[in-house]
Protein backbone atom coordinates (compact mmCIF):
# COMPACT_ATOMS: atom_id res chain seq x y z
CA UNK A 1 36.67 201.53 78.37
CA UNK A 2 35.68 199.50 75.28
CA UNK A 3 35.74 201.53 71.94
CA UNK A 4 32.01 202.66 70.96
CA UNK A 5 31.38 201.18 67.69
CA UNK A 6 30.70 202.76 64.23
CA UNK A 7 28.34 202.55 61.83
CA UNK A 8 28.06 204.16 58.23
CA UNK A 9 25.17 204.23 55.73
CA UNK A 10 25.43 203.43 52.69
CA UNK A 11 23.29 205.11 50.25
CA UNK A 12 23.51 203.45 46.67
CA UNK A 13 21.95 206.16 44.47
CA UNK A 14 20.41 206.85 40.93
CA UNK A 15 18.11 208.84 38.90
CA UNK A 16 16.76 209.86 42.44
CA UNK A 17 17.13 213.64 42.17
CA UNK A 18 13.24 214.26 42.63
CA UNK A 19 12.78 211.72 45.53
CA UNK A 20 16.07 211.45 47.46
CA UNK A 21 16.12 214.39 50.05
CA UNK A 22 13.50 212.60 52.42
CA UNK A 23 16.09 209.59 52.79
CA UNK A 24 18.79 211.92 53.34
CA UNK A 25 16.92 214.54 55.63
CA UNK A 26 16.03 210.69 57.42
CA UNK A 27 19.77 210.08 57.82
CA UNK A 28 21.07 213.31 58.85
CA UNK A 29 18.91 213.07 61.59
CA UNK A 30 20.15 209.62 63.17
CA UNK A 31 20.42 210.51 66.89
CA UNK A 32 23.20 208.00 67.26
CA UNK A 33 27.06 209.05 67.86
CA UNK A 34 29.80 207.46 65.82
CA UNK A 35 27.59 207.41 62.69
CA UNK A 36 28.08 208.40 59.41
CA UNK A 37 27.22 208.25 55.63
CA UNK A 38 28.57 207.35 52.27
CA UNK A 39 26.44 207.63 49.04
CA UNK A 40 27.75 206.26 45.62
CA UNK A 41 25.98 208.10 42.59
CA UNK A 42 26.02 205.96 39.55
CA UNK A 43 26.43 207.25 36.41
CA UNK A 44 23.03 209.27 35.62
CA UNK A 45 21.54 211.61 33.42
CA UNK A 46 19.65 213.93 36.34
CA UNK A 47 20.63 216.08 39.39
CA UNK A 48 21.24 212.91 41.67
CA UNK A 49 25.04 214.00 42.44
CA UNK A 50 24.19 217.58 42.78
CA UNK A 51 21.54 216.97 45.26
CA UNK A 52 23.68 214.79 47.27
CA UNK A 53 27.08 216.96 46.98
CA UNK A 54 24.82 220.33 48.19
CA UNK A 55 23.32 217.69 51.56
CA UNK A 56 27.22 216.70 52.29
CA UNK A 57 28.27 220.29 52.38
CA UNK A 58 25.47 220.97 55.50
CA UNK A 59 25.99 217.71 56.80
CA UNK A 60 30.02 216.88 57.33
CA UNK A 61 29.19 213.49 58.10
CA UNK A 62 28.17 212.57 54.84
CA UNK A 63 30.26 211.92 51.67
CA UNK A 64 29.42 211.34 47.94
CA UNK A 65 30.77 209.76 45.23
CA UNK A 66 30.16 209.99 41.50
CA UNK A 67 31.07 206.99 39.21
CA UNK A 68 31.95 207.99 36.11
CA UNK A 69 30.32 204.99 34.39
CA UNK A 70 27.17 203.15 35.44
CA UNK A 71 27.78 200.09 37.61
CA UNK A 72 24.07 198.68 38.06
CA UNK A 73 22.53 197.97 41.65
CA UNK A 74 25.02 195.26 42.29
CA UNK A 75 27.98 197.05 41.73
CA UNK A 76 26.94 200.20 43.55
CA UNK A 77 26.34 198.42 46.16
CA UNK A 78 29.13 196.35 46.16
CA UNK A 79 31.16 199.41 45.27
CA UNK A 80 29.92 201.20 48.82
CA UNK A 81 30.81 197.97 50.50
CA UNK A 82 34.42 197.72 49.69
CA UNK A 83 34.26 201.50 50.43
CA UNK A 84 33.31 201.14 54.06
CA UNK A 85 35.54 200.60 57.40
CA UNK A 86 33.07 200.67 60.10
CA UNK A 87 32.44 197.84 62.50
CA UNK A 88 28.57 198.04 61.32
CA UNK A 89 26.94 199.00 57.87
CA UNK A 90 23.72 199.32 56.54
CA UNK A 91 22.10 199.90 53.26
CA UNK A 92 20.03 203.30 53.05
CA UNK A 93 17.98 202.73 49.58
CA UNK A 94 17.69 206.07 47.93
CA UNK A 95 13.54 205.24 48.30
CA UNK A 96 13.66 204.60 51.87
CA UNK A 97 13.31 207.13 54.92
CA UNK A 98 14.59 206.11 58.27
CA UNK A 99 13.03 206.91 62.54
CA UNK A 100 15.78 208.54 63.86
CA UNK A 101 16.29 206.01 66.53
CA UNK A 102 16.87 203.42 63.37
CA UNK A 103 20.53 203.28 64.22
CA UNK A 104 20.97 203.47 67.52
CA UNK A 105 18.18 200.65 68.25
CA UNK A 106 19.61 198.51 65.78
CA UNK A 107 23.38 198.73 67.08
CA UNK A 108 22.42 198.13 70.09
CA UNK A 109 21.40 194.89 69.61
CA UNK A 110 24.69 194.09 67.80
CA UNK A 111 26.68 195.57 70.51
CA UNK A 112 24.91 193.27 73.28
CA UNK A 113 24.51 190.24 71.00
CA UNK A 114 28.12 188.79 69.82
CA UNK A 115 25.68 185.88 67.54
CA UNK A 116 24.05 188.22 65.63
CA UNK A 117 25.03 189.48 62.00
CA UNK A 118 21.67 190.97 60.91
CA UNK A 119 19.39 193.35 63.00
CA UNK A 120 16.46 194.78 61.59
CA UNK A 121 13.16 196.00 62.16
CA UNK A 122 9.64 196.34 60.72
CA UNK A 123 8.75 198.16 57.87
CA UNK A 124 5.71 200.32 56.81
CA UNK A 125 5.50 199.79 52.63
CA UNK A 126 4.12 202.49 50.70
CA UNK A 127 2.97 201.40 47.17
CA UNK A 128 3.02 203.43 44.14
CA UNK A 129 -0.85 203.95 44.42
CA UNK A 130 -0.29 205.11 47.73
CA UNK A 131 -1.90 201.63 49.89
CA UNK A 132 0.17 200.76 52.94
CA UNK A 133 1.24 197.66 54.15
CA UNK A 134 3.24 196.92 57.77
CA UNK A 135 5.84 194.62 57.20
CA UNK A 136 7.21 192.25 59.66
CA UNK A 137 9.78 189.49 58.80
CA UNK A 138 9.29 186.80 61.94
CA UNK A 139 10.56 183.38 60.44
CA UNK A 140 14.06 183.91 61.63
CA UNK A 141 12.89 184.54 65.54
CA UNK A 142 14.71 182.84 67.89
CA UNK A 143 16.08 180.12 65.30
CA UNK A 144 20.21 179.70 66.61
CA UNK A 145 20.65 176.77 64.35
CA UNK A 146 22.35 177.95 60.86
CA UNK A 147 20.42 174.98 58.78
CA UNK A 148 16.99 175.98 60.43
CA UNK A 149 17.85 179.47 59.12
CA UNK A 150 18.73 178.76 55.81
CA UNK A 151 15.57 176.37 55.52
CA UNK A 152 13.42 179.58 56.26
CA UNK A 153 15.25 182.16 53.80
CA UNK A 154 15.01 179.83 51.39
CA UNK A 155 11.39 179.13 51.64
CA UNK A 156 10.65 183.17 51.26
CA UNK A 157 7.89 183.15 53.61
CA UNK A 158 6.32 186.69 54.14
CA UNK A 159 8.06 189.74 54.17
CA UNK A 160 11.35 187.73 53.75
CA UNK A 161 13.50 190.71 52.05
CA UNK A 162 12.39 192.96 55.46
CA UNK A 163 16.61 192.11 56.57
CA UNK A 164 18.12 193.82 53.80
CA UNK A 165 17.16 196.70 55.31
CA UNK A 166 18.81 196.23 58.75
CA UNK A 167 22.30 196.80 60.01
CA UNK A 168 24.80 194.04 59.91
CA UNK A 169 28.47 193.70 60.65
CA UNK A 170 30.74 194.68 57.90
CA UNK A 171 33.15 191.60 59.12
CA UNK A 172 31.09 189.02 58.23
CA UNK A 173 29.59 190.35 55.36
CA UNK A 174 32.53 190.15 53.67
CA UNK A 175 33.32 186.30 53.76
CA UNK A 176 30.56 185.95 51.60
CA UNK A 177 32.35 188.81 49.18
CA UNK A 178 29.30 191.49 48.06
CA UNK A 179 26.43 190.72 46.21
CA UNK A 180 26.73 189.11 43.11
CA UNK A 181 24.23 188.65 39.55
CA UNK A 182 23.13 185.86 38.79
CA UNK A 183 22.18 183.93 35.33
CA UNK A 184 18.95 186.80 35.52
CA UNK A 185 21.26 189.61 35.59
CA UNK A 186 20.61 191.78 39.04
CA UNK A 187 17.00 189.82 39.50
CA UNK A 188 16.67 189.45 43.13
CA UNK A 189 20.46 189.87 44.05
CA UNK A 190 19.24 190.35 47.68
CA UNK A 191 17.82 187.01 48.45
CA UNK A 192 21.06 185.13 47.74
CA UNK A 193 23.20 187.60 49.92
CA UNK A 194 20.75 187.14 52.82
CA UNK A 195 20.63 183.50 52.59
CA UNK A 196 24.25 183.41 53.54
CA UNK A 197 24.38 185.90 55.95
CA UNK A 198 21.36 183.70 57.55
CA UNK A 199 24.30 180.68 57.62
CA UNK A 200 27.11 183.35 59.36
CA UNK A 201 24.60 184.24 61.89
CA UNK A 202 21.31 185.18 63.90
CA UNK A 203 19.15 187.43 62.70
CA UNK A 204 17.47 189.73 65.28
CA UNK A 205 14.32 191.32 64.63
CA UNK A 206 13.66 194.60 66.50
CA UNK A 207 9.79 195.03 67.22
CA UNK A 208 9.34 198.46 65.61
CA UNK A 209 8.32 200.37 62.63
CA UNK A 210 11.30 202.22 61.83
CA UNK A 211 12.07 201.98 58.28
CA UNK A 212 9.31 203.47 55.47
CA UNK A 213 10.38 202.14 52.02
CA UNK A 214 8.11 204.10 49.34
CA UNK A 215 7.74 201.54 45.63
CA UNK A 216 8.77 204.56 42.69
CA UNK A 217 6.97 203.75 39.30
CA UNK A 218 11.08 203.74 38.59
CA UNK A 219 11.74 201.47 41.26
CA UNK A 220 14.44 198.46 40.13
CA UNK A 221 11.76 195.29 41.41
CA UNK A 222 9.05 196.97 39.41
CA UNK A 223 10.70 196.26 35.88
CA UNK A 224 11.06 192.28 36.63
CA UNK A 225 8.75 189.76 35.17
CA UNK A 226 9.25 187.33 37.91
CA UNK A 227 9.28 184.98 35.15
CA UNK A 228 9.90 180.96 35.85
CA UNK A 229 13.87 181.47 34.20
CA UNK A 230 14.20 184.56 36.63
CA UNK A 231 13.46 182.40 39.74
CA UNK A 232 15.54 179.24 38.32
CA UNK A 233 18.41 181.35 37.77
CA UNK A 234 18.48 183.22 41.33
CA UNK A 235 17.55 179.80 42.84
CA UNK A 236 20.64 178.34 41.56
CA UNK A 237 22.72 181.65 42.77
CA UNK A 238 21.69 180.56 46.27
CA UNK A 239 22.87 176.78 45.55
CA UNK A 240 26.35 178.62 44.71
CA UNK A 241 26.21 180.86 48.09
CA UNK A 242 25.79 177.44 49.86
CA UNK A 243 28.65 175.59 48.48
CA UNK A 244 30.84 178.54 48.98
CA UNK A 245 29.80 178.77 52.73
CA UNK A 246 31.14 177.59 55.95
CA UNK A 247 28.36 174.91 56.33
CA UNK A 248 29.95 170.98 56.61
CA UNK A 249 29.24 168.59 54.13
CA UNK A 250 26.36 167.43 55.73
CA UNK A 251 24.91 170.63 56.56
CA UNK A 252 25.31 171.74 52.96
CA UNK A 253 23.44 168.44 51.70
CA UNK A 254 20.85 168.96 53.71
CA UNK A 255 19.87 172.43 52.90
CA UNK A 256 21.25 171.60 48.79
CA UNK A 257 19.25 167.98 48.39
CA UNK A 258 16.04 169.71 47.95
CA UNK A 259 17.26 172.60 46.43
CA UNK A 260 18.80 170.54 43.87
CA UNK A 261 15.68 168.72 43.39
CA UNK A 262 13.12 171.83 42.60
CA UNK A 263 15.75 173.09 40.26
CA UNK A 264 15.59 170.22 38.29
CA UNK A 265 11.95 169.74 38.43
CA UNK A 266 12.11 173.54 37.08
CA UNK A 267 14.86 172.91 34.25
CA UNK A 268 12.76 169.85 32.94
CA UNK A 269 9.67 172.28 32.51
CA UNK A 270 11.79 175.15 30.83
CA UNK A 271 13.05 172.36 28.45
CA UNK A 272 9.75 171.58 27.58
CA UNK A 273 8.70 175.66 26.88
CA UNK A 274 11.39 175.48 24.70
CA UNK A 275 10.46 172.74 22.95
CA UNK A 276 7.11 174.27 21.88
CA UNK A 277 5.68 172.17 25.17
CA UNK A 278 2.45 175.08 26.47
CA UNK A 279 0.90 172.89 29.19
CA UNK A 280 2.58 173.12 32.61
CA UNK A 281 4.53 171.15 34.34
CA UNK A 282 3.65 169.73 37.89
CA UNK A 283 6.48 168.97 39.69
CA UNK A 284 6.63 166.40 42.23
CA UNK A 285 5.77 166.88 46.16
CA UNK A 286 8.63 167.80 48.09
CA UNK A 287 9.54 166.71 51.85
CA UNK A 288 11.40 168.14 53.89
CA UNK A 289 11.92 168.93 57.71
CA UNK A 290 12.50 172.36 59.51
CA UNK A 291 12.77 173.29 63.35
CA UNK A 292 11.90 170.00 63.98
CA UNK A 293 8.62 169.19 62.26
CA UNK A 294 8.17 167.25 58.93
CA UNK A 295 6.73 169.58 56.34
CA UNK A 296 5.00 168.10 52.39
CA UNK A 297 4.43 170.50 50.11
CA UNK A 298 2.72 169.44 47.38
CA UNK A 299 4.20 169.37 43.94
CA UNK A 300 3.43 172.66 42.10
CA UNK A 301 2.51 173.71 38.56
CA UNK A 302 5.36 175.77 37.51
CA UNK A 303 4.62 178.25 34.88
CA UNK A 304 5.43 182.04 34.19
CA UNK A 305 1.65 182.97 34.91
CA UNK A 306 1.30 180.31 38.21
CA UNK A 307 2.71 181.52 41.62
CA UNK A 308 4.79 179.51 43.26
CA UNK A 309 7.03 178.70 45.78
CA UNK A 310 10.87 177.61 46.52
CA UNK A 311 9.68 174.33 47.85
């Protein structure tokens, strides 16, 4: 008989004493077998650790750690990572509360589905003022070529983060060696990591609300600018996640061509800011082709106040 698989949570906590019971009373009551959870604490000035250390003693499946200096989001993270030694693992943010069936759906489809890395479902986003919004990431359905994938994360169409809350197998996750900063410090550390999981493997989206995530007025994305610098920098933290991948040369051009293009479109217009230059810059129209169809995007006016787009 084959050996059931594991899977542990990972719970990277801090300054979440007043909010963090719901996500663990969520985990404790997973309903699948060979399951368990580790939360680091970083270093804190509130009751984080004591909350934690009083669920672990009524829950034996759960274990906390304290660090005894403050490691950041990445590190924690990356901390609980090189803690873990589960075939699966998935990341439990300290704002999040989980269906119980959140673990045993999304195993499942790892444990019938060899090709995929990532599983993950829909979400159900509260925001601060308390509005609701169902989230459902779709661009990566059904797409088994690794460029096509990597085309699509990059993009950041819709709800594109939705993965990084979904179970994925510890294995691969660690060719590409945790998460990692980038020239914006922790900005958007996710979207990297997920682009090169999308090159390892599919990503399999399971049809169901079954992960809340609740926005804090505390919460980590809330204190970014989203400035034009902050999207340069993580923009080139994916170009390094692509050389450093398995991809071919040609893959790798393919997916880096226009990647290096916008980034130098983007560069040229933060010279200019810095040279006392206040208009905007419109960068040129880029071309490019995905699942088979030839996309134009029009060039667009990059500027700290202007949304915008990868390509």
């Amino acid at each position: 008989m084959k050996k059931p698989t594991k899977v542990t949570a990972l719970v990277p906590a801090y300054q979440a004493a007043e909010f963090i019971q719901p996500t663990l009373d969520s985990l404790s009551a997973q309903t699948r077998d060979h399951f368990d959870v580790l939360i680091s604490v970083d270093f804190c000035g509130d009751d984080t650790y004591s909350v934690c250390r009083k669920h672990c003693e009524r829950d034996t499946r759960f274990r906390v750690v304290r660090q005894e200096r403050r490691l950041g989001y990445v590190g924690n993270c990356n901390f609980l990572l090189g803690q873990a030694d589960s075939d699966y693992v998935h990341f439990a943010f300290h704002d999040d509360t989980l269906e119980p069936t959140y673990a045993g759906k999304l195993c499942a489809v790892l444990d019938s589905r060899p090709e995929v890395v990532m599983s993950y479902s829909d979400l159900l986003l509260t925001a601060v003022d308390g509005s609701q919004t169902h989230c459902a990431y779709t661009e990566l359905d059904g797409l088994r070529d690794r460029v096509e994938r990597g085309k699509k994360m990059l993009l950041r169409a819709g709800h594109w983060w939705a993965p990084n809350r979904g179970v994925f197998r510890l294995r691969e996750a660690g060719k590409i060696q945790g998460l990692k900063t980038n020239g914006a410090g922790e900005f958007s550390a996710d979207w990297p990591w997920l682009f090169h999981m999308s090159l390892l493997g599919e990503f399999a989206r399971v049809p169901e609300t079954l992960c809340l995530k609740f926005y804090k007025p505390g919460s980590l994305s809330k204190s970014w600018a989203f400035s034009v610098r902050q999207n340069y920098e993580v923009s080139a933290a994916c170009m390094r996640e692509l050389w450093d991948s398995e991809l071919s040369s040609d893959e790798k051009l393919e997916l880096g061509v226009p990647l290096i293009n916008w980034l130098a479109q983007v560069h040229s217009q933060l010279k200019r800011e810095s040279a006392g230059y206040s208009q905007p810059y419109q960068a040129a129209t880029v071309r490019m082709e995905t699942n088979g169809q030839k996309i134009t995007v029009p060039g667009q006016i990059i500027s700290a106040s202007h949304p915008w787009r990868l390509f």
